[in-house]
Structure formats: structure tokens, C-alpha cells
Protein backbone atom coordinates (compact mmCIF):
# COMPACT_ATOMS: atom_id res chain seq x y z
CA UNK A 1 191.88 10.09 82.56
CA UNK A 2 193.12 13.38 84.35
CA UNK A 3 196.83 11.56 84.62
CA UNK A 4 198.76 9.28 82.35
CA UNK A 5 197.38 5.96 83.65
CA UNK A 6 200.84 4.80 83.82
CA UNK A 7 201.62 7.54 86.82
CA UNK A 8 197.95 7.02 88.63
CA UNK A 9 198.95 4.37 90.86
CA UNK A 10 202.38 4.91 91.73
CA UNK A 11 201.45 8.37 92.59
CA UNK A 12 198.52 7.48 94.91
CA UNK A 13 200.04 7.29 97.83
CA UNK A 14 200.74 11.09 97.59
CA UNK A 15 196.99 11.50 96.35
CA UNK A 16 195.55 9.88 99.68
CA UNK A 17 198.09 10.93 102.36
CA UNK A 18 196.94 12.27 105.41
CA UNK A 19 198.33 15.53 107.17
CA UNK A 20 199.05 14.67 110.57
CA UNK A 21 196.92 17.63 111.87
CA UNK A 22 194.28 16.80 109.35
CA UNK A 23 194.20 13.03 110.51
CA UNK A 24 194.09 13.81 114.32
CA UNK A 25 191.16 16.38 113.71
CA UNK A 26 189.16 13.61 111.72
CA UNK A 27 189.82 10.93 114.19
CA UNK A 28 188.51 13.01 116.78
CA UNK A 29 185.99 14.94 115.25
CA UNK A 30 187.06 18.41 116.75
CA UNK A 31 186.67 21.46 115.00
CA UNK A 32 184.96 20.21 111.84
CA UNK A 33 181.60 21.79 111.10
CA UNK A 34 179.19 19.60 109.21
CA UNK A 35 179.42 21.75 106.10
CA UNK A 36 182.69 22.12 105.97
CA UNK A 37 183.24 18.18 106.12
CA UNK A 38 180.83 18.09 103.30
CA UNK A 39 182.76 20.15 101.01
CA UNK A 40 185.81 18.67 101.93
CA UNK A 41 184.24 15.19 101.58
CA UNK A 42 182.89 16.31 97.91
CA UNK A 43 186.26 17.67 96.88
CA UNK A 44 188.41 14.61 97.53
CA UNK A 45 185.55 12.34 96.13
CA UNK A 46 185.96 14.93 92.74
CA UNK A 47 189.59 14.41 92.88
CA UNK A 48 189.39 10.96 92.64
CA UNK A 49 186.44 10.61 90.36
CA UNK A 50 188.99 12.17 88.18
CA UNK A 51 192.26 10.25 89.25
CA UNK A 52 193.97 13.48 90.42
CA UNK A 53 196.76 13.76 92.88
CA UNK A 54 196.25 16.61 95.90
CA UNK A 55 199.38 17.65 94.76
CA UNK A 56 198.39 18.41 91.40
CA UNK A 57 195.00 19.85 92.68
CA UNK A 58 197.03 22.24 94.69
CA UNK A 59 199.11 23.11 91.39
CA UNK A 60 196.15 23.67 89.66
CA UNK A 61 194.51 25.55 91.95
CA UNK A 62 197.30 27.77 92.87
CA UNK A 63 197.09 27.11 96.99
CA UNK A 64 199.73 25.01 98.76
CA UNK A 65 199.15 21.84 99.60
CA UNK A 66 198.90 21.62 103.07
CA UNK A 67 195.63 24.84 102.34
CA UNK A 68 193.79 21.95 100.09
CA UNK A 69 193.98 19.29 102.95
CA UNK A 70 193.09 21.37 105.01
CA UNK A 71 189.86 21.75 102.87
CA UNK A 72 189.22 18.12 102.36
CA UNK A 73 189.56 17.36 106.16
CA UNK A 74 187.02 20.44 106.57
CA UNK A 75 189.73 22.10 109.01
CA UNK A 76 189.18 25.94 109.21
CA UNK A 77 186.76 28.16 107.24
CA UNK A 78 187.78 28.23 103.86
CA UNK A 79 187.64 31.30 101.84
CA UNK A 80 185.23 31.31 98.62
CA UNK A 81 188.32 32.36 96.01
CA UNK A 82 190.21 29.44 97.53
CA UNK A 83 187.11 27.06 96.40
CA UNK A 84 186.61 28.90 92.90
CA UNK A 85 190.80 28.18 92.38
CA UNK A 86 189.56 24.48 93.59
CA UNK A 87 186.12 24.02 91.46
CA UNK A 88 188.72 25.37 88.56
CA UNK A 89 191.59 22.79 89.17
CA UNK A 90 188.79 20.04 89.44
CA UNK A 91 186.52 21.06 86.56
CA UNK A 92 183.08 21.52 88.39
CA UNK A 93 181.04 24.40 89.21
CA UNK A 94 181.33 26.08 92.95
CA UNK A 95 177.97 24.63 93.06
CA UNK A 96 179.03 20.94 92.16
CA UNK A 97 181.47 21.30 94.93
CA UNK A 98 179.21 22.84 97.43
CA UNK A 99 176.57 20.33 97.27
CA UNK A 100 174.04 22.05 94.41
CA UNK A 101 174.46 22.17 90.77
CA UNK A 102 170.49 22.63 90.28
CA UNK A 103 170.11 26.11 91.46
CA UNK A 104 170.65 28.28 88.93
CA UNK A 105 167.05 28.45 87.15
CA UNK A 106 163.64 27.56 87.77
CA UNK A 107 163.76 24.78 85.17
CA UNK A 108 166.53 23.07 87.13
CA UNK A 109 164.52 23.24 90.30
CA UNK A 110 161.19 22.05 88.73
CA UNK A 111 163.46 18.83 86.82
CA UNK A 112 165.41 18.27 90.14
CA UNK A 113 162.29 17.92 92.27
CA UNK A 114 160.68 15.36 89.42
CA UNK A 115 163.62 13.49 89.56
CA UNK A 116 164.53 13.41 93.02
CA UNK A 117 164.33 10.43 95.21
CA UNK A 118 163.98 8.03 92.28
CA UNK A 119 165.92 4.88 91.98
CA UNK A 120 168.67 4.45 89.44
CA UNK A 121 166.42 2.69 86.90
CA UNK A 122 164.06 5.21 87.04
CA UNK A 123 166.84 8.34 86.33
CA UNK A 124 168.61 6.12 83.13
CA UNK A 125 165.07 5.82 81.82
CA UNK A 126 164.49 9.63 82.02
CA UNK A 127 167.96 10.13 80.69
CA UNK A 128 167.41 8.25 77.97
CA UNK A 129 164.09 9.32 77.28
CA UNK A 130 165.71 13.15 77.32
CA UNK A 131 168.52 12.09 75.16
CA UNK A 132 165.75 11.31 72.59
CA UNK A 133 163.75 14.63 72.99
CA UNK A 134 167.11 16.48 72.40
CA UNK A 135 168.72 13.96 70.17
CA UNK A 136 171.55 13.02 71.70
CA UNK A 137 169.94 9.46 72.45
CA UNK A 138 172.05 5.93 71.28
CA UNK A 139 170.41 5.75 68.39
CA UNK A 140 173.63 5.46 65.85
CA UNK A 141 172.70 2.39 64.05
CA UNK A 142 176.19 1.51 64.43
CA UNK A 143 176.42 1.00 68.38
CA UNK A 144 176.19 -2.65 67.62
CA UNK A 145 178.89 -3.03 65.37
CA UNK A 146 181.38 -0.47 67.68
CA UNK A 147 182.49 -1.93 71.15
CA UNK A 148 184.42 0.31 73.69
CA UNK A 149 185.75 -1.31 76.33
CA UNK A 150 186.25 1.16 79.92
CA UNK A 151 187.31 0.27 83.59
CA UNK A 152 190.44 1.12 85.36
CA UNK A 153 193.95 0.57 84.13
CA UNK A 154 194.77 -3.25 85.00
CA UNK A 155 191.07 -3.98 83.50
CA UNK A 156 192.19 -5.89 80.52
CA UNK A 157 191.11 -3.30 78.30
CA UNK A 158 194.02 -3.56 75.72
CA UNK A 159 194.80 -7.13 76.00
CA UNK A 160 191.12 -8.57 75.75
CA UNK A 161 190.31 -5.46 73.17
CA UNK A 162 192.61 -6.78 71.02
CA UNK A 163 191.68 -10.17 71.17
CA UNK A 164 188.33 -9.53 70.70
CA UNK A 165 188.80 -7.51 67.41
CA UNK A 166 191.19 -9.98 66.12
CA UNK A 167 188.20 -12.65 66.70
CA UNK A 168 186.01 -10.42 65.59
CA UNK A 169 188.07 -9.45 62.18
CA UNK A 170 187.36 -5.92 63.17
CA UNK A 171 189.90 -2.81 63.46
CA UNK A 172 191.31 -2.39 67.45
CA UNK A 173 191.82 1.40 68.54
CA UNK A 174 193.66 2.09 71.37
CA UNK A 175 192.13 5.74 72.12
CA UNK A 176 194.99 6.84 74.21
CA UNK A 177 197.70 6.31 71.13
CA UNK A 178 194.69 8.46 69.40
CA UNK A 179 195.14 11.08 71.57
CA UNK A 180 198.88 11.43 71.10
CA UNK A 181 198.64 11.59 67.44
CA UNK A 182 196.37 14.86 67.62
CA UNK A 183 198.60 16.43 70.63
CA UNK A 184 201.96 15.34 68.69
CA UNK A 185 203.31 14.06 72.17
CA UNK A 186 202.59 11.55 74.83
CA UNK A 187 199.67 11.73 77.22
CA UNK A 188 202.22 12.34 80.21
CA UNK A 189 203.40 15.65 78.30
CA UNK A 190 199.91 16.48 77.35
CA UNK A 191 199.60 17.17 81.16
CA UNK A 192 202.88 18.37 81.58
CA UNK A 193 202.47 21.27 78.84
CA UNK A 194 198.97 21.98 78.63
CA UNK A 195 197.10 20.93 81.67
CA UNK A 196 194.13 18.47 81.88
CA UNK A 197 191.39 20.66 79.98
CA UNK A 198 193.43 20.66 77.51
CA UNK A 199 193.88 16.57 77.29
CA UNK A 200 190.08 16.29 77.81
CA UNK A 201 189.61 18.41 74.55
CA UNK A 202 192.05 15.94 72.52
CA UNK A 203 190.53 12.95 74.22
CA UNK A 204 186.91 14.05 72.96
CA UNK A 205 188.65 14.85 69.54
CA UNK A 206 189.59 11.65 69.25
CA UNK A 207 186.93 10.10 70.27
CA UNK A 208 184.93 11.94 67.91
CA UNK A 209 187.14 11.01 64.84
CA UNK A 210 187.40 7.30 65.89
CA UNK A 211 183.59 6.90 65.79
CA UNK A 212 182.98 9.03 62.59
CA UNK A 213 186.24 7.08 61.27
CA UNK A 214 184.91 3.46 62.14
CA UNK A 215 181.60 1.70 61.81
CA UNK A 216 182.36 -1.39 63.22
CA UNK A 217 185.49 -1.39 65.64
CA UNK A 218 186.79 -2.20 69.18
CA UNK A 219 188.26 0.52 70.83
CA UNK A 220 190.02 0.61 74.21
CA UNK A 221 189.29 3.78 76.32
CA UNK A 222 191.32 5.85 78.79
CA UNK A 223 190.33 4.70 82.67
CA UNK A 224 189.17 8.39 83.07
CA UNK A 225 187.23 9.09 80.46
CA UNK A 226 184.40 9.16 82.79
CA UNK A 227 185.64 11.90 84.30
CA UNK A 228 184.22 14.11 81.39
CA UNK A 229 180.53 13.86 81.52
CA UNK A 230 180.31 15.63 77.85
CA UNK A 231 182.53 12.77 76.49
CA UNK A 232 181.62 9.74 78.24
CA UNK A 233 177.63 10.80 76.80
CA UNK A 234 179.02 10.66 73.26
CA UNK A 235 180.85 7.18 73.86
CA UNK A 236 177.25 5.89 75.47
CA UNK A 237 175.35 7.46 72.38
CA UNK A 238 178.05 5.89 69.33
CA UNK A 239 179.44 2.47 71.25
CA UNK A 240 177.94 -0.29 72.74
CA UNK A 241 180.04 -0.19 76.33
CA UNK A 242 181.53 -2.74 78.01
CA UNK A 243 182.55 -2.22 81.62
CA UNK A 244 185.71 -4.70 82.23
CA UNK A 245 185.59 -5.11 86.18
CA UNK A 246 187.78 -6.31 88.57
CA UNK A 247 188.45 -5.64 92.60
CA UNK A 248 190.92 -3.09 93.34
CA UNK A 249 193.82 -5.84 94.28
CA UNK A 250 193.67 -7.59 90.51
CA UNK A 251 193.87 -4.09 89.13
CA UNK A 252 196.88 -3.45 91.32
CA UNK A 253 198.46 -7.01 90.55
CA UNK A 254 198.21 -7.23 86.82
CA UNK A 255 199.89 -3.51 86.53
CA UNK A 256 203.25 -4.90 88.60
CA UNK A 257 202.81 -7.77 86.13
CA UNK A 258 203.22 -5.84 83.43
CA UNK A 259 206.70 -4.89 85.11
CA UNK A 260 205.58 -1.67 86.69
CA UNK A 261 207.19 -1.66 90.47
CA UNK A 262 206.08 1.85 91.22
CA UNK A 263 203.10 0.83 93.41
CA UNK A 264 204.96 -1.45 95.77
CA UNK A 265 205.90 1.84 97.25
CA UNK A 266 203.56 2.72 100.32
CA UNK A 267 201.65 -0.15 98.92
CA UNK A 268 198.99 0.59 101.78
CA UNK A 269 198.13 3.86 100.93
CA UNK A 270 198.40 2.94 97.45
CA UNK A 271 195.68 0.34 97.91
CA UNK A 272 193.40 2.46 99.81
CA UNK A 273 193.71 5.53 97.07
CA UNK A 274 192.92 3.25 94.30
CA UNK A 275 190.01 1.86 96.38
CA UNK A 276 189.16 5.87 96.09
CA UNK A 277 189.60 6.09 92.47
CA UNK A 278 187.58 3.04 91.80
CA UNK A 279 184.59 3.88 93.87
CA UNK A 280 184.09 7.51 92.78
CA UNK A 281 184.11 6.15 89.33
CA UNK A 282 182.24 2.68 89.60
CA UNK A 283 178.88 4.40 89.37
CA UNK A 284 179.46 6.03 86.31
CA UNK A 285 181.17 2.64 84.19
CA UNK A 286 178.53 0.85 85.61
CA UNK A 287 176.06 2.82 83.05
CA UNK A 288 177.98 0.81 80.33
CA UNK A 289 175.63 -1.49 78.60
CA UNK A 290 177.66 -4.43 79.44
CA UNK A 291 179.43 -5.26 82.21
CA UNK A 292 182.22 -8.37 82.40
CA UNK A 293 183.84 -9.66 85.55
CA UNK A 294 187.58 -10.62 84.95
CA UNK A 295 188.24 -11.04 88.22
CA UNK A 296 188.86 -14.69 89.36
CA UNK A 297 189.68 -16.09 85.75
CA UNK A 298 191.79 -16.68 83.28
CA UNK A 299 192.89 -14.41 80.26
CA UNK A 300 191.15 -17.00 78.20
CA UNK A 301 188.41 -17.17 80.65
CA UNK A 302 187.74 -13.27 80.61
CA UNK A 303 187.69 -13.27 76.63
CA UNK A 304 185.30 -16.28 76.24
CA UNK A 305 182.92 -14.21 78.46
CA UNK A 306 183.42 -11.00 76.73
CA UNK A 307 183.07 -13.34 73.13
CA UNK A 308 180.04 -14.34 74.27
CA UNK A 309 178.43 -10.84 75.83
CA UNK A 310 179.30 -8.97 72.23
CA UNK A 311 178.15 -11.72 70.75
CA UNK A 312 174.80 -11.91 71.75
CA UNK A 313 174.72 -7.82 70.99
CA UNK A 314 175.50 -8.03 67.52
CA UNK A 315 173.02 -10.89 67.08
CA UNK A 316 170.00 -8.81 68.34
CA UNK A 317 168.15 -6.82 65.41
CA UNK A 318 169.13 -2.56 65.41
CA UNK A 319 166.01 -1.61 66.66
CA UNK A 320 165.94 -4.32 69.50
């Protein structure tokens, strides 16, 4: 989570807004060359991959606002210290951004051309057959007996996490209250104070001390921590992961239930920003191991089908 997931969806409206010279240019097509669309087409997908407003992209990145939509709408030639202030702010390479993070050795070229055009099947086997050769594989013992729950805030994470570990009889950790016990402050000041690299460090810490703390537990994980490819490998390797899934409208619903009014606000563009956020992450909490639909149910509904999909893992033997 790049934001305090309390702030990501009343803020999205800002996040997804269109510049009225940006807007006309897309809608008509005029003056955007194909690789500058690209770019600009990679950059907002990064942004909301990681739940990041443009406004604190810009902030980041030390450029105005107005200079970074003009870069996702590929409008004008952008110079290359304006993308290295943007790769910074988003936490990629200039290579990620421009289209090619397999360029920099010979390896990389000979493993990218072995891999390429494979389905997705085919690249989780090789990554987990890598994570084996350099031992990083999910081969804690323990992945069966810990249960992290991800998806977007409005999932059910907390609610059904808790449930479960109270049916379970095992301890519920809420990772984000984690993360404020290392920093000493909320997640919102995290941000303020120290920036996001410097959350993503205490959210790994945590992480870290929760699974080294706990052999059997449920813990309930920041929306974002997908964001951080280093840290969502670790949860993968130590937790058996349970995507909680819903469409982008129950998400939006059960966070004004919970008596947040924030989103009603340009509810449109809300919507379509948090349609954003979910697809640029989907792909990556759909590597969880389990995946539970609470959309269309009941609370009681959702937690009976979660029951029964832990369940069945903790029945299986540790090397099945």
C-alpha cells in the first residue's frame, strides 16, 4: 500500500482526472507518437499498481502536475531526467517504465527469450522451480498453519481474518497496526514524514517479524503490498495466501458502510480509478494460492467459504 488505504479512494478522483488538453489529444489521437503513449500508458498503469495519486507522483518526482499528465497522455517529448524523477517517485527502473527491464546483461536476455511467449502456468512453474534453485521457494513447513489474507480495502480482509482465527483458535495480525508499532506513528504519517520507501521498508519489517514471530496465525495484509515485488515473494514463500475478491462496486460499497463518505465525491471518477487500481493489481493477488469470491454473499456466506478453503489446506500432508 503506497497510501493509507483509508485516503486511496477518496483521493481517486484526483488520481484519474483528466487534463482537458490531455483528454482532447487522447480522444482524437493527435500528436501522440506510439512510444510516447506507451510510456505514458506504463506510467499510469505503475501508479496505480501502486495506489498512487498523480498528485503525489508529481510530489515525488519533483515536476508539476500538469508536466506528469502530460507524460501519461504521451503529449510532447519528454525529457529523460523528467522520467528518472518519475521511475524514482514510482519505484521502477527507467527500463521498467520504458518497456524493458531485461536488458542489462546477457543472462537476462538468454532467460527472457526462454521465457517469453509462455502462458501463465508455464512462468509460475519456472518461478517456482527458480525459487527452489536459489532457495527462496515456499518451502517453510509452516505455510499451512499461517494464512494471509490480501485484496483491496473493502475485501473483508479484517472482518473475515478475524473470524477465521477466532474459529480457528489461532492469533489474528492486522499487519498494518504492525507497521505503526515499528514507525511509532500511523501509516498516514509514515507517508507524510518519510515517503513511501520508507513505509515499504517497515511494511517488510513487519512482515518479517510477524512470520518469524508466529507459526500458525492469520494475518490481514495491506491492499498494496503487492506493490513491492521483494515483499509480496516473502509473504508467497512463509503464508499460504488467500486472495479475498470482490468487483470494484462491493469494494466501494462496504467502505461507505463502514461510515466513510469520502468517495461519494466525484463518485464517477472515483469508480473508474479504483477500476484502475484493481486491475493493475489483480494479476499479481491472483498468484495467491487461494482465491475466495465475497462478492454476492453474505458475511456468513464469505466465511463459510473461506472455513472451508483453509480447511482443506491444513488437512493436506506438508509435503503435499
Amino acid at each position: 500500500m503506497s497510501e493509507p488505504e483509508s485516503a486511496l479512494l477518496p483521493r481517486v478522483a484526483e488520481a484519474g482526472a483528466h487534463p482537458p488538453e490531455a483528454a482532447n489529444t487522447a480522444a482524437g489521437g493527435e500528436n501522440r507518437h506510439p512510444l510516447l503513449a506507451a510510456v505514458g500508458e506504463r506510467a499510469r498503469s505503475l501508479r496505480a499498481r501502486r495506489g498512487l495519486t498523480r498528485k503525489a507522483v508529481a510530489q515525488a518526482a519533483d515536476v508539476s502536475e500538469r508536466h506528469l499528465a502530460n507524460l501519461e497522455y504521451g503529449m510532447g517529448n519528454v525529457s529523460i531526467l523528467v522520467l528518472q524523477q518519475v521511475a524514482g517517485a514510482l519505484q521502477c527502473s527507467m527500463a521498467e517504465l520504458l518497456g524493458d527491464a531485461t536488458t542489462s546483461s546477457p543472462e537476462w536476455l538468454l532467460i527472457r527469450e526462454l521465457l517469453e511467449n509462455r502462458s501463465e502456468a508455464d512462468l509460475r512453474r519456472a518461478r517456482m522451480a527458480l525459487g527452489e534453485l536459489l532457495g527462496t521457494a515456499g518451502i517453510d513447513p509452516a505455510r499451512k498453519r499461517r494464512f494471509a489474507l490480501v485484496g483491496l480495502r473493502g475485501a473483508g480482509k479484517s472482518t473475515l481474518g478475524q473470524m477465521l482465527a477466532e474459529d480457528l483458535g489461532l492469533p489474528f495480525i492486522e499487519l498494518s497496526r504492525e507497521i505503526e508499532k515499528f514507525a511509532g506513528c500511523s501509516v498516514r504519517e509514515i507517508h507524510d514524514l518519510y515517503g513511501t520507501n520508507a513505509y515499504r521498508r517497515y511494511e517488510r519489517r513487519a512482515l518479517e517479524e510477524t512470520v518469524q514471530i508466529y507459526g500458525e496465525v492469520v494475518i490481514a495484509t495491506p491492499g498494496g503490498i503487492v506493490s513491492d515485488p521483494a515483499t509480496f515473494n516473502e509473504l508467497l514463500a512463509h503464508c499460504t495466501t488467500v486472495w479475498l475478491q470482490a468487483r470494484p462496486e462491493e469494494h466501494m460499497g462496504r467502505v461507505i458502510a463502514q461510515g466513510d463518505m469520502r468517495p461519494m465525491a466525484a463518485s464517477r471518477e472515483a469508480m473508474d480509478d479504483l477500476k484502475r487500481i484493481l486491475d493493475g493489481r489483480a494479476a499479481f493477488y491472483s498468484k495467491a494460492d487461494l482465491t475466495v469470491d465475497t462478492g454476492g454473499t453474505t458475511l456468513q456466506q464469505a466465511f463459510e467459504a473461506l472455513r472451508a478453503a483453509v480447511q482443506k489446506v491444513m488437512a493436506e500432508p506438508v509435503g503435499g
